[in-house]
PDB file of N, CA and C in Angstrom:
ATOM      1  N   UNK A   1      14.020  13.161   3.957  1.00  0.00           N
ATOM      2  CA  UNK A   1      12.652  13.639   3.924  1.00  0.00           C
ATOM      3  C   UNK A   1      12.050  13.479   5.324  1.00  0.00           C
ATOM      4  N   UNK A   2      11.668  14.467   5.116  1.00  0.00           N
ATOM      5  CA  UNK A   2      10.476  14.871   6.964  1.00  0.00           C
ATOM      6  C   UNK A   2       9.758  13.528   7.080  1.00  0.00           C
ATOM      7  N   UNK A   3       9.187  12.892   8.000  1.00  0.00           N
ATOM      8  CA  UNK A   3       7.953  11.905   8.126  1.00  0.00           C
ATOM      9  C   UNK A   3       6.613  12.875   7.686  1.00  0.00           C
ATOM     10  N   UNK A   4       6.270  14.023   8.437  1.00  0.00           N
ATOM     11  CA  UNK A   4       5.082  14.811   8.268  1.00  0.00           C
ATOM     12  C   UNK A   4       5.108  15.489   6.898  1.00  0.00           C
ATOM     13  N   UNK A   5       6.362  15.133   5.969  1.00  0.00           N
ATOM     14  CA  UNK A   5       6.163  15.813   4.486  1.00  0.00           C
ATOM     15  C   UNK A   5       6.008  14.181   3.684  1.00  0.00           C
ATOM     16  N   UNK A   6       5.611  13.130   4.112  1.00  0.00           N
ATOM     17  CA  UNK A   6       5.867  11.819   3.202  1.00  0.00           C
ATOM     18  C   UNK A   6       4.208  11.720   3.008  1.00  0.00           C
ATOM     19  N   UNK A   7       3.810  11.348   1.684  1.00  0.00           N
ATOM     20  CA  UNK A   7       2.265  11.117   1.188  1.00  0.00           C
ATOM     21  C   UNK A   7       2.671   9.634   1.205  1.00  0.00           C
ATOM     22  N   UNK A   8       1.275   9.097   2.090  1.00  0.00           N
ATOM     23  CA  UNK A   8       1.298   8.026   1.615  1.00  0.00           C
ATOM     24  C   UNK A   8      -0.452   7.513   1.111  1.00  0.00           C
ATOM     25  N   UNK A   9      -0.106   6.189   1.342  1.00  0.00           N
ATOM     26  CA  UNK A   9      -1.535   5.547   0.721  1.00  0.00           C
ATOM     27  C   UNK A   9      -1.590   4.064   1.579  1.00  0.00           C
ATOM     28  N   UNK A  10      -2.438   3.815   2.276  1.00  0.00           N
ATOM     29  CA  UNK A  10      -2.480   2.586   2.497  1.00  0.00           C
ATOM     30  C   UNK A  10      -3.838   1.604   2.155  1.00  0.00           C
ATOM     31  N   UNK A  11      -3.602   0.745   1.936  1.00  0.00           N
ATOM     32  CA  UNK A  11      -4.373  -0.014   0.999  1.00  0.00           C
ATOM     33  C   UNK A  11      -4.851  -1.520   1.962  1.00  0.00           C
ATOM     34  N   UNK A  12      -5.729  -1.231   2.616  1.00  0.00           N
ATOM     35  CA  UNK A  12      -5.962  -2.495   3.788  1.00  0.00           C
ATOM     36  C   UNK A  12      -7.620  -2.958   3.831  1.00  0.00           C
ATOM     37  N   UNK A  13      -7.948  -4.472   3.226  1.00  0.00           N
ATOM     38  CA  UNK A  13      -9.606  -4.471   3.668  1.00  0.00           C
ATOM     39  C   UNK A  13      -9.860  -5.146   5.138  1.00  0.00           C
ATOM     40  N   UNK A  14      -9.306  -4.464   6.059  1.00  0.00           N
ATOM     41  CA  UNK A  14      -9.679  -5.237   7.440  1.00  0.00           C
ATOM     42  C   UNK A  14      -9.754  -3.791   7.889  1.00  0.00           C
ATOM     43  N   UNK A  15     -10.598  -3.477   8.143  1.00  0.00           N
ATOM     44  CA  UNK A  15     -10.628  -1.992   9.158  1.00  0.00           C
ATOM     45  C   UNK A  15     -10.243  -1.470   9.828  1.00  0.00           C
ATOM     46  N   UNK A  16     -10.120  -2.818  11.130  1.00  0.00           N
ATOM     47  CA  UNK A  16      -9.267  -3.096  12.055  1.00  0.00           C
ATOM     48  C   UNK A  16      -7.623  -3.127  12.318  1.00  0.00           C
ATOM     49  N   UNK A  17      -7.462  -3.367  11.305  1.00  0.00           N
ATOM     50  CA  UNK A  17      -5.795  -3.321  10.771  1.00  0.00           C
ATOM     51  C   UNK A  17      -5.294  -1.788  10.053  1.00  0.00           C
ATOM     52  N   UNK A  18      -6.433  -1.334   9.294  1.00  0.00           N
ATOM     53  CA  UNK A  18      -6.015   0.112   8.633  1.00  0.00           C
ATOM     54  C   UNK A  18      -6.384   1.027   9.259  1.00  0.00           C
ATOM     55  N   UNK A  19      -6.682   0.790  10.787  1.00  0.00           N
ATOM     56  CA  UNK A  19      -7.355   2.018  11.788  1.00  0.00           C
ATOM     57  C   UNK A  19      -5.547   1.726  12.671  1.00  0.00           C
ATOM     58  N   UNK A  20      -4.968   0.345  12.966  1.00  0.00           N
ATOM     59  CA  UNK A  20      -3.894   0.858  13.838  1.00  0.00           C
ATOM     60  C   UNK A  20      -2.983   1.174  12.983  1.00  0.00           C
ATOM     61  N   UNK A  21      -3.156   0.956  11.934  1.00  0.00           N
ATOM     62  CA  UNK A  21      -1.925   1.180  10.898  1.00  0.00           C
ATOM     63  C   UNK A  21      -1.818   2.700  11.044  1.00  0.00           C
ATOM     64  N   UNK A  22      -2.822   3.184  11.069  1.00  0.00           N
ATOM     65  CA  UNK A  22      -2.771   4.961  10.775  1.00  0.00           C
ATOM     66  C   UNK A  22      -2.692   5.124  12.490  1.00  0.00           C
ATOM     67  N   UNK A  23      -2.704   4.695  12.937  1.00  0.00           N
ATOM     68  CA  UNK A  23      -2.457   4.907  14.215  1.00  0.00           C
ATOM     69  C   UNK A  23      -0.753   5.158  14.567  1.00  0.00           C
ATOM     70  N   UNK A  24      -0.565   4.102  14.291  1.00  0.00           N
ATOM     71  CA  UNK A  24       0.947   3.758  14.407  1.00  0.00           C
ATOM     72  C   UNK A  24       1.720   4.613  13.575  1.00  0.00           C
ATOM     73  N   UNK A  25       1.396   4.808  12.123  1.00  0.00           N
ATOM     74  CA  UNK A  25       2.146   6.007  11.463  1.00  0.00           C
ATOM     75  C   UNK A  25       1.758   7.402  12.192  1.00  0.00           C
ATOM     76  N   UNK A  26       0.827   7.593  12.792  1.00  0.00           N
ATOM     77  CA  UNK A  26       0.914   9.110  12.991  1.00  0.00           C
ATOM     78  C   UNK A  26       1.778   8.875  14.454  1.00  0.00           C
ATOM     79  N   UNK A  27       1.640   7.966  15.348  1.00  0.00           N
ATOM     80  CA  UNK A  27       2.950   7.977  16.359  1.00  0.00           C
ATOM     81  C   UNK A  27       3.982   8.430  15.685  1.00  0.00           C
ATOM     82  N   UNK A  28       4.512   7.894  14.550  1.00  0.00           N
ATOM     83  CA  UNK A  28       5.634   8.344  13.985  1.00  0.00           C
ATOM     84  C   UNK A  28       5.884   9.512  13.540  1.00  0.00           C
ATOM     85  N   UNK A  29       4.601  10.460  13.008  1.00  0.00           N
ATOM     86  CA  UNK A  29       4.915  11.698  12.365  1.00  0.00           C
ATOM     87  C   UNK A  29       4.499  11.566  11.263  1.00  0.00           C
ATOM     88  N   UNK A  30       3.827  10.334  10.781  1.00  0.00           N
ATOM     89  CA  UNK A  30       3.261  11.337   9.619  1.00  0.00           C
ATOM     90  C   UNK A  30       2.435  11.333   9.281  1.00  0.00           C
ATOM     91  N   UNK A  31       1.464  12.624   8.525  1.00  0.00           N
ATOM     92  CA  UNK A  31       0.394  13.230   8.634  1.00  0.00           C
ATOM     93  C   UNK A  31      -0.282  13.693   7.424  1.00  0.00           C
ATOM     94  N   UNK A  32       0.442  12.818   6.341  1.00  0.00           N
ATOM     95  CA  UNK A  32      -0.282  12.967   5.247  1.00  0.00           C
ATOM     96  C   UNK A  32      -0.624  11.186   4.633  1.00  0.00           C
ATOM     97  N   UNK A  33      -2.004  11.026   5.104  1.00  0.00           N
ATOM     98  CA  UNK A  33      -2.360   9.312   4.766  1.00  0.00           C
ATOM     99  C   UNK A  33      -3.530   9.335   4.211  1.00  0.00           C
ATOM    100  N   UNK A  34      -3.660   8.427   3.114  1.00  0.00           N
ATOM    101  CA  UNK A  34      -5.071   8.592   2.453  1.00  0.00           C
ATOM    102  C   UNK A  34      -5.343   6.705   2.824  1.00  0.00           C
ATOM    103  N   UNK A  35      -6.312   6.496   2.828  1.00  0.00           N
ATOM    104  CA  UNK A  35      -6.742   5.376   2.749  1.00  0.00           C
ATOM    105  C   UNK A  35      -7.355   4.922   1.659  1.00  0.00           C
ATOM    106  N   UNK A  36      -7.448   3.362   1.519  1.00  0.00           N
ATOM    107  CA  UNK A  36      -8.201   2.621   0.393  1.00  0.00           C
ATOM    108  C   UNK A  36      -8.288   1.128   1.194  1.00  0.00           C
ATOM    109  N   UNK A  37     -10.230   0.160   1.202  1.00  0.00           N
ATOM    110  CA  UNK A  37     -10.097  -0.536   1.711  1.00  0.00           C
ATOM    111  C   UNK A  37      -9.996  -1.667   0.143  1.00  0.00           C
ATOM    112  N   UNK A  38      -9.706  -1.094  -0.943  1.00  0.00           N
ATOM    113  CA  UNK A  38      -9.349  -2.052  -1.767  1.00  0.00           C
ATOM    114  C   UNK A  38      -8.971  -1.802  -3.274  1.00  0.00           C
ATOM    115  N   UNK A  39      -8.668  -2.900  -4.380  1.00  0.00           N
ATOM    116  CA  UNK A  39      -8.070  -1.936  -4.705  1.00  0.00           C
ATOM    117  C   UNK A  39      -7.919  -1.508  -5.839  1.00  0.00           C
ATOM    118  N   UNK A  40      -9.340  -1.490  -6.174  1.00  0.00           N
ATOM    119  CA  UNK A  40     -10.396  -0.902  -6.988  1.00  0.00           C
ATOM    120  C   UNK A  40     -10.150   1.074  -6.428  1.00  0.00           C
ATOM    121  N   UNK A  41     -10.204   0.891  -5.112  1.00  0.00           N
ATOM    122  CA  UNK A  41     -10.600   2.049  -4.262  1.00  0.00           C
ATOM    123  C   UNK A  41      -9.017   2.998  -4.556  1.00  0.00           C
ATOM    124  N   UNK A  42      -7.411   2.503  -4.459  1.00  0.00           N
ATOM    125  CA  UNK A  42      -6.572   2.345  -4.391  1.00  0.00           C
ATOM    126  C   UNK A  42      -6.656   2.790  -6.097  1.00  0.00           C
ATOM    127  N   UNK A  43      -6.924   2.175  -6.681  1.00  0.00           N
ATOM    128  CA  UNK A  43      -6.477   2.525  -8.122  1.00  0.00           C
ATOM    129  C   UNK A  43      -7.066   3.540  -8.633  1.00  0.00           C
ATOM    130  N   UNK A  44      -8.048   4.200  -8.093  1.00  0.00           N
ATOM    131  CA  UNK A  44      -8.833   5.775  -8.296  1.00  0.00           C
ATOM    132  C   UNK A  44      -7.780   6.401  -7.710  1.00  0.00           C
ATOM    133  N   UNK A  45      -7.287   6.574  -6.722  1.00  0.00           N
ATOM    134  CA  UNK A  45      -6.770   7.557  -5.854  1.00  0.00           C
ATOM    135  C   UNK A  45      -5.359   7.741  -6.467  1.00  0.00           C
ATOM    136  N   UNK A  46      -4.650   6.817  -7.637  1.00  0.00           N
ATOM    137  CA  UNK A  46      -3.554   6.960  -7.795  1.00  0.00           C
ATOM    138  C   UNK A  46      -3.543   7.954  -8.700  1.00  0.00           C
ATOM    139  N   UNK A  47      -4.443   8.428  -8.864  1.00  0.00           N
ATOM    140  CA  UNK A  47      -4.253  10.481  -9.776  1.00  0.00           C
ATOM    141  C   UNK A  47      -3.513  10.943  -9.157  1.00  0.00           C
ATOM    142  N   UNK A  48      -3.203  11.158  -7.538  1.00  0.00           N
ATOM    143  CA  UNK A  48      -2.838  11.665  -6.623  1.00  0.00           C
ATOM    144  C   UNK A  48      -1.461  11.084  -6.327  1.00  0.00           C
ATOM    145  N   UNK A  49      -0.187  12.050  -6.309  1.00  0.00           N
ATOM    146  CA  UNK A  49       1.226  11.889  -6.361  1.00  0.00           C
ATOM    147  C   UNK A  49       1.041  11.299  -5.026  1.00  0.00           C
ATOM    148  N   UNK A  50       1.857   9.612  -4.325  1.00  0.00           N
ATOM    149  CA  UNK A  50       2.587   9.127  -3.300  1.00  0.00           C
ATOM    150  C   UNK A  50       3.594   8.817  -3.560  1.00  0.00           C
ATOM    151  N   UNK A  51       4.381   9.377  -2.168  1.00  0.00           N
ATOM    152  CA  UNK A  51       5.617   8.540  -2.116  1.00  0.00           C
ATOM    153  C   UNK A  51       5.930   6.970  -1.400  1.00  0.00           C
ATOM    154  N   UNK A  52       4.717   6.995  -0.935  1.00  0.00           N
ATOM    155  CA  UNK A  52       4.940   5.355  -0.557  1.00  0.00           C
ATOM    156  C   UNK A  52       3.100   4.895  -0.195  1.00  0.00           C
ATOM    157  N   UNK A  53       2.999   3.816  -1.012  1.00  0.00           N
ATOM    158  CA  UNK A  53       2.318   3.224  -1.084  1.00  0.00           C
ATOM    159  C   UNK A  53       2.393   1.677  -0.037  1.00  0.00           C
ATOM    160  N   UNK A  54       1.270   1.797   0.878  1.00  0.00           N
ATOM    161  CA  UNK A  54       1.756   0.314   1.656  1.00  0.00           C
ATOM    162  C   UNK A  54       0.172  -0.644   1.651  1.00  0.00           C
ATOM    163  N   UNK A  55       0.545  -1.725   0.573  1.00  0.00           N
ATOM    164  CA  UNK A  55      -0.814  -2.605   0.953  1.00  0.00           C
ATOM    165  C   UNK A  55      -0.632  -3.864   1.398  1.00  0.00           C
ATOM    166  N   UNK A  56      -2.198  -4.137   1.632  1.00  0.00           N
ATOM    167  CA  UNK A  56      -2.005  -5.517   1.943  1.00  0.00           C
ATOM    168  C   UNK A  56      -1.693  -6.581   0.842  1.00  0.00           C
ATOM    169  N   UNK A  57      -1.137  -7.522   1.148  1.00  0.00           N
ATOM    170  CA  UNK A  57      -1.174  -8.912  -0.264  1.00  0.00           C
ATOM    171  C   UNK A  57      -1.885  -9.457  -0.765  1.00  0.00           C
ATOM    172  N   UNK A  58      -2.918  -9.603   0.278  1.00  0.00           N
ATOM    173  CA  UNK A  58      -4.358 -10.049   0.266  1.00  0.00           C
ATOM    174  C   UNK A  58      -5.827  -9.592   0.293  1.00  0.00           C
ATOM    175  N   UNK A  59      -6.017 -10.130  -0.368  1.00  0.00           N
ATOM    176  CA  UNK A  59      -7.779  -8.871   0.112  1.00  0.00           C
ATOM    177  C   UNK A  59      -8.903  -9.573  -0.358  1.00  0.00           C
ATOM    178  N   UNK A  60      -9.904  -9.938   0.361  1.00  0.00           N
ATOM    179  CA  UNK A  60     -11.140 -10.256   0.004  1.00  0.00           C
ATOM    180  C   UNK A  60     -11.569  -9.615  -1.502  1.00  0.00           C
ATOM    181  N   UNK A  61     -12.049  -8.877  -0.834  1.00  0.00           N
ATOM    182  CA  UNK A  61     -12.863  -8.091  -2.746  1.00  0.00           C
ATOM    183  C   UNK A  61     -12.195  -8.304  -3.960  1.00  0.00           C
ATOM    184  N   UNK A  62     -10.668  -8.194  -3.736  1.00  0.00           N
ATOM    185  CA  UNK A  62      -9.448  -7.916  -4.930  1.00  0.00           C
ATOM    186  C   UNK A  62      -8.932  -9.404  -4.961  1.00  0.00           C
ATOM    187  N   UNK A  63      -8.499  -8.988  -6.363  1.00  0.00           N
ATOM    188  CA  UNK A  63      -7.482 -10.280  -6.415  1.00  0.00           C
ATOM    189  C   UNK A  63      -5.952 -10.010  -5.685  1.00  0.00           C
ATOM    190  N   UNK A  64      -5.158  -8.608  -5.518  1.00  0.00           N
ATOM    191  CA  UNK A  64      -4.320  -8.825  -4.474  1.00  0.00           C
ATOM    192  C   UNK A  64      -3.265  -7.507  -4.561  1.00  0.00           C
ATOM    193  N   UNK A  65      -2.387  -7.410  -4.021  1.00  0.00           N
ATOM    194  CA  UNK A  65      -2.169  -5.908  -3.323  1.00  0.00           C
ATOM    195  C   UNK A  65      -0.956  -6.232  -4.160  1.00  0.00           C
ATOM    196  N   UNK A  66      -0.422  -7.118  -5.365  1.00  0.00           N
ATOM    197  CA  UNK A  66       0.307  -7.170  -6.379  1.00  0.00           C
ATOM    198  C   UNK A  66      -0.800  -6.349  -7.696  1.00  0.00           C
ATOM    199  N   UNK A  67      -1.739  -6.015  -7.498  1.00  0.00           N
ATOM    200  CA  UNK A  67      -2.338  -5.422  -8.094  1.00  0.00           C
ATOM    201  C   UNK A  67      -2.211  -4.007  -8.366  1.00  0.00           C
ATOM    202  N   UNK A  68      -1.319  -3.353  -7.045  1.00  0.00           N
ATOM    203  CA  UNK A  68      -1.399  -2.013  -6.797  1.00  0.00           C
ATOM    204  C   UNK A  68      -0.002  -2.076  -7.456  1.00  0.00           C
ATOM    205  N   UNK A  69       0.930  -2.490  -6.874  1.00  0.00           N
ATOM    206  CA  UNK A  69       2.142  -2.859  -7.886  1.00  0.00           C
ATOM    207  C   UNK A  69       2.272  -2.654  -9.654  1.00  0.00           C
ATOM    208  N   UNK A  70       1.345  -3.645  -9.843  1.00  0.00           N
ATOM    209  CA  UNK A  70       1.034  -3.453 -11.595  1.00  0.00           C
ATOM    210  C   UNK A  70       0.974  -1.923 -11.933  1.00  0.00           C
ATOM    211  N   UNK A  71      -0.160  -1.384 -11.002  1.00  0.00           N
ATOM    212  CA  UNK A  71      -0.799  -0.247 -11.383  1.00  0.00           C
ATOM    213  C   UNK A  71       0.278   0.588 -11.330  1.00  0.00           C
ATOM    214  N   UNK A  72       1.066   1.211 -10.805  1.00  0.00           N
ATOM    215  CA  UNK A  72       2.466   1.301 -10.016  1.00  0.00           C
ATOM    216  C   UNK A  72       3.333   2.211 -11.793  1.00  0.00           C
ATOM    217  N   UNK A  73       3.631   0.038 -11.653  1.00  0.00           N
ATOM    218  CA  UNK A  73       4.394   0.412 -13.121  1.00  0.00           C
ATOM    219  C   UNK A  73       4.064   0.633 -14.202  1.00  0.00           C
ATOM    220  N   UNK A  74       2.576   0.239 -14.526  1.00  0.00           N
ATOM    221  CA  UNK A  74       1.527   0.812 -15.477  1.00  0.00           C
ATOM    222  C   UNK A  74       1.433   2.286 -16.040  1.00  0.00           C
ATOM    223  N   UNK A  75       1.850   2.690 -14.993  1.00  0.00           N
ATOM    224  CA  UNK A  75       1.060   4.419 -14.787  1.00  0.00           C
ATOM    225  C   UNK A  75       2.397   5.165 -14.592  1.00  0.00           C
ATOM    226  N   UNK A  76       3.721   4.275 -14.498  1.00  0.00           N
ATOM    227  CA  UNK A  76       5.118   4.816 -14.528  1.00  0.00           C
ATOM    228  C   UNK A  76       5.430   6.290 -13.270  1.00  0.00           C
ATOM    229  N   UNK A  77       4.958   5.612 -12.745  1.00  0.00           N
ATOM    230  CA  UNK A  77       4.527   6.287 -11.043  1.00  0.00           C
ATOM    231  C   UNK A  77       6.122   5.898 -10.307  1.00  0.00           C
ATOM    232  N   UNK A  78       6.805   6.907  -9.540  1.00  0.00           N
ATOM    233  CA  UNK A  78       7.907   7.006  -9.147  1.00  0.00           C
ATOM    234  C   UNK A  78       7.750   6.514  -6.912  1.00  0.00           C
ATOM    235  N   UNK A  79       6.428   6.243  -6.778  1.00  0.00           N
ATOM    236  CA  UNK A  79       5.636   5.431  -5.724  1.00  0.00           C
ATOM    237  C   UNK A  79       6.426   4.146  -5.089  1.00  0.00           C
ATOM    238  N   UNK A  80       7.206   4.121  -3.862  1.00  0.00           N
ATOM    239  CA  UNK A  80       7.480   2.992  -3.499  1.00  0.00           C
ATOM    240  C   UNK A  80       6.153   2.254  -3.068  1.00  0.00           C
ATOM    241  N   UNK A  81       6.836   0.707  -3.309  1.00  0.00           N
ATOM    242  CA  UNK A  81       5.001  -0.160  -2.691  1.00  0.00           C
ATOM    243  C   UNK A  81       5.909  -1.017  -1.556  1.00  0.00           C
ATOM    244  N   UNK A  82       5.077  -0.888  -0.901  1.00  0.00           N
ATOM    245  CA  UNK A  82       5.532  -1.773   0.143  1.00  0.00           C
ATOM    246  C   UNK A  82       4.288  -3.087   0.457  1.00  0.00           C
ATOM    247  N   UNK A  83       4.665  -4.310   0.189  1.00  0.00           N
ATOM    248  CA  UNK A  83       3.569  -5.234   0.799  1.00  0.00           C
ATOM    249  C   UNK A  83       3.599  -5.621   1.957  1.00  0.00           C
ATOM    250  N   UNK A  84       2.574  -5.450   2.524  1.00  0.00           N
ATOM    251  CA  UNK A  84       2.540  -6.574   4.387  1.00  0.00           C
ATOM    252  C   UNK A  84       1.874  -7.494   3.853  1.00  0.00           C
ATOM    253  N   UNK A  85       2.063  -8.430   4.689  1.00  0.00           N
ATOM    254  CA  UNK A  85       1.223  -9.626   4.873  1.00  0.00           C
ATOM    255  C   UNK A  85       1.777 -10.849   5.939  1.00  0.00           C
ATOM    256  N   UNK A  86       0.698 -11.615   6.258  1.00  0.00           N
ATOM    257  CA  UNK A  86       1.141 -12.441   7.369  1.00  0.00           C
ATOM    258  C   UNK A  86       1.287 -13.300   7.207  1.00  0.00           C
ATOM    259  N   UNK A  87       1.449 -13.900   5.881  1.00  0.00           N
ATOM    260  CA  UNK A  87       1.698 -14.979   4.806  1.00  0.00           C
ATOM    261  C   UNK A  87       3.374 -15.166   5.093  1.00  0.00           C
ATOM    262  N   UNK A  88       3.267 -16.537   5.283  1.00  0.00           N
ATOM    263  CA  UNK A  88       5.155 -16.475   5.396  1.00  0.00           C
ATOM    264  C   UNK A  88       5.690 -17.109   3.983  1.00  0.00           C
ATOM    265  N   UNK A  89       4.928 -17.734   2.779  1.00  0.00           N
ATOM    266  CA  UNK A  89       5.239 -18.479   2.363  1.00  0.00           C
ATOM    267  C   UNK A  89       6.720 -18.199   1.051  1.00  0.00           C
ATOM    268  N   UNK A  90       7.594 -18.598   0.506  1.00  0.00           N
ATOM    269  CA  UNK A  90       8.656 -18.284   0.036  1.00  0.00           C
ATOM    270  C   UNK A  90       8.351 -17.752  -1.002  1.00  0.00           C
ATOM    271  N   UNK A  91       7.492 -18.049  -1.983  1.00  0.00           N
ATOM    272  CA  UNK A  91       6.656 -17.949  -3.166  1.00  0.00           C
ATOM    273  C   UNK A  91       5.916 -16.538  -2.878  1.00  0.00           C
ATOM    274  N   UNK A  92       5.650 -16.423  -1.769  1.00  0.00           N
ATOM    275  CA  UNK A  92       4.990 -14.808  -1.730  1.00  0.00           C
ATOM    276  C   UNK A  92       6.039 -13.712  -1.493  1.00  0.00           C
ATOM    277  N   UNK A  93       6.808 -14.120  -1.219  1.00  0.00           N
ATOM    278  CA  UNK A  93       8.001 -12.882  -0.853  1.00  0.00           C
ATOM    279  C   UNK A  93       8.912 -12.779  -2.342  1.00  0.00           C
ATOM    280  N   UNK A  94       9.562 -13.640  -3.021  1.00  0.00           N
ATOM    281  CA  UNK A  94       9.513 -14.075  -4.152  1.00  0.00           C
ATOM    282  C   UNK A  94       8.841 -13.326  -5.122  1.00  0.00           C
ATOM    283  N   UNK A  95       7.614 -13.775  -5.256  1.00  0.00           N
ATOM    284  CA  UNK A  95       6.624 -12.684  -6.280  1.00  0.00           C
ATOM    285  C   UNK A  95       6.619 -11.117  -5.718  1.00  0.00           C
ATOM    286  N   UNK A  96       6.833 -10.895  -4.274  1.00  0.00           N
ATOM    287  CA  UNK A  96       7.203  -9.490  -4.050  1.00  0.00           C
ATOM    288  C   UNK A  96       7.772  -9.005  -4.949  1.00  0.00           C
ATOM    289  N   UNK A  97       9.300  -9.048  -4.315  1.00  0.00           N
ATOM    290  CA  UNK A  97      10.777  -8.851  -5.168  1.00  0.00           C
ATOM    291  C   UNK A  97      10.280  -8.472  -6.632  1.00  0.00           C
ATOM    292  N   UNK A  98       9.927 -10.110  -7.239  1.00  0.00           N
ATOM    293  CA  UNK A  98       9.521 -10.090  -8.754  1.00  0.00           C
ATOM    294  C   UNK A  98       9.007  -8.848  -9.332  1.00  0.00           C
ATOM    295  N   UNK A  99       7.693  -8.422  -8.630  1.00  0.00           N
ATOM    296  CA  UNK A  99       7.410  -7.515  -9.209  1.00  0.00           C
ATOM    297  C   UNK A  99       7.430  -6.101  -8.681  1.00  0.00           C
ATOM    298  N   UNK A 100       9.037  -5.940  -7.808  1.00  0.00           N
ATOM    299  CA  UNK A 100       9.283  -4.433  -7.601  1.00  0.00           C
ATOM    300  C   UNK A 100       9.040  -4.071  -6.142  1.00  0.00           C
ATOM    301  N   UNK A 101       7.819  -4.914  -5.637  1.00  0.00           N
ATOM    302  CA  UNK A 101       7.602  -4.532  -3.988  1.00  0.00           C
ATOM    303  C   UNK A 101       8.850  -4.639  -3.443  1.00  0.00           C
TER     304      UNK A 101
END
């Protein structure tokens, strides 16, 4: 698959972080990105077919970007999720895996 044919979604409440994020993906090519700064915001938008979903782990407003995950398999959505976070801890990478990220 093309980069400029991949939908994605990124799911970030730091502004600052989801302004280079889209920065950095369109260096790469691709040119179809919707945003959500949470993920309340994120779980409206999933009407809309992605092929990759990338959030944060963490988020002020939300309880956490394992949330988008749930929603994910909830909604039997064919959506890779990808989590970032700057969390190193074993238990968070762990609950990744666990639930599919």
């Amino acid at each position: 698959m093309q980069t400029e044919n991949v939908h994605l979604l990124l799911v970030e409440d730091n502004s600052r972080f989801l302004s280079e994020l889209v920065d950095w993906l369109n260096d790469y090519g691709y040119r179809h990105i919707e945003k959500a700064s949470s993920v309340a915001q994120a779980t409206e938008k999933l009407s809309d077919p992605y092929d990759v979903i990338i959030s944060d782990m963490r988020m002020e407003q939300d309880d956490s970007g394992f949330a988008i995950v749930e929603q994910v398999k909830t909604r039997n959505l064919s959506s890779v999720v990808i989590i970032l976070t700057a969390n190193d801890t074993v238990i968070d990478c762990r609950n990744a895996f666990k639930f599919g990220a």
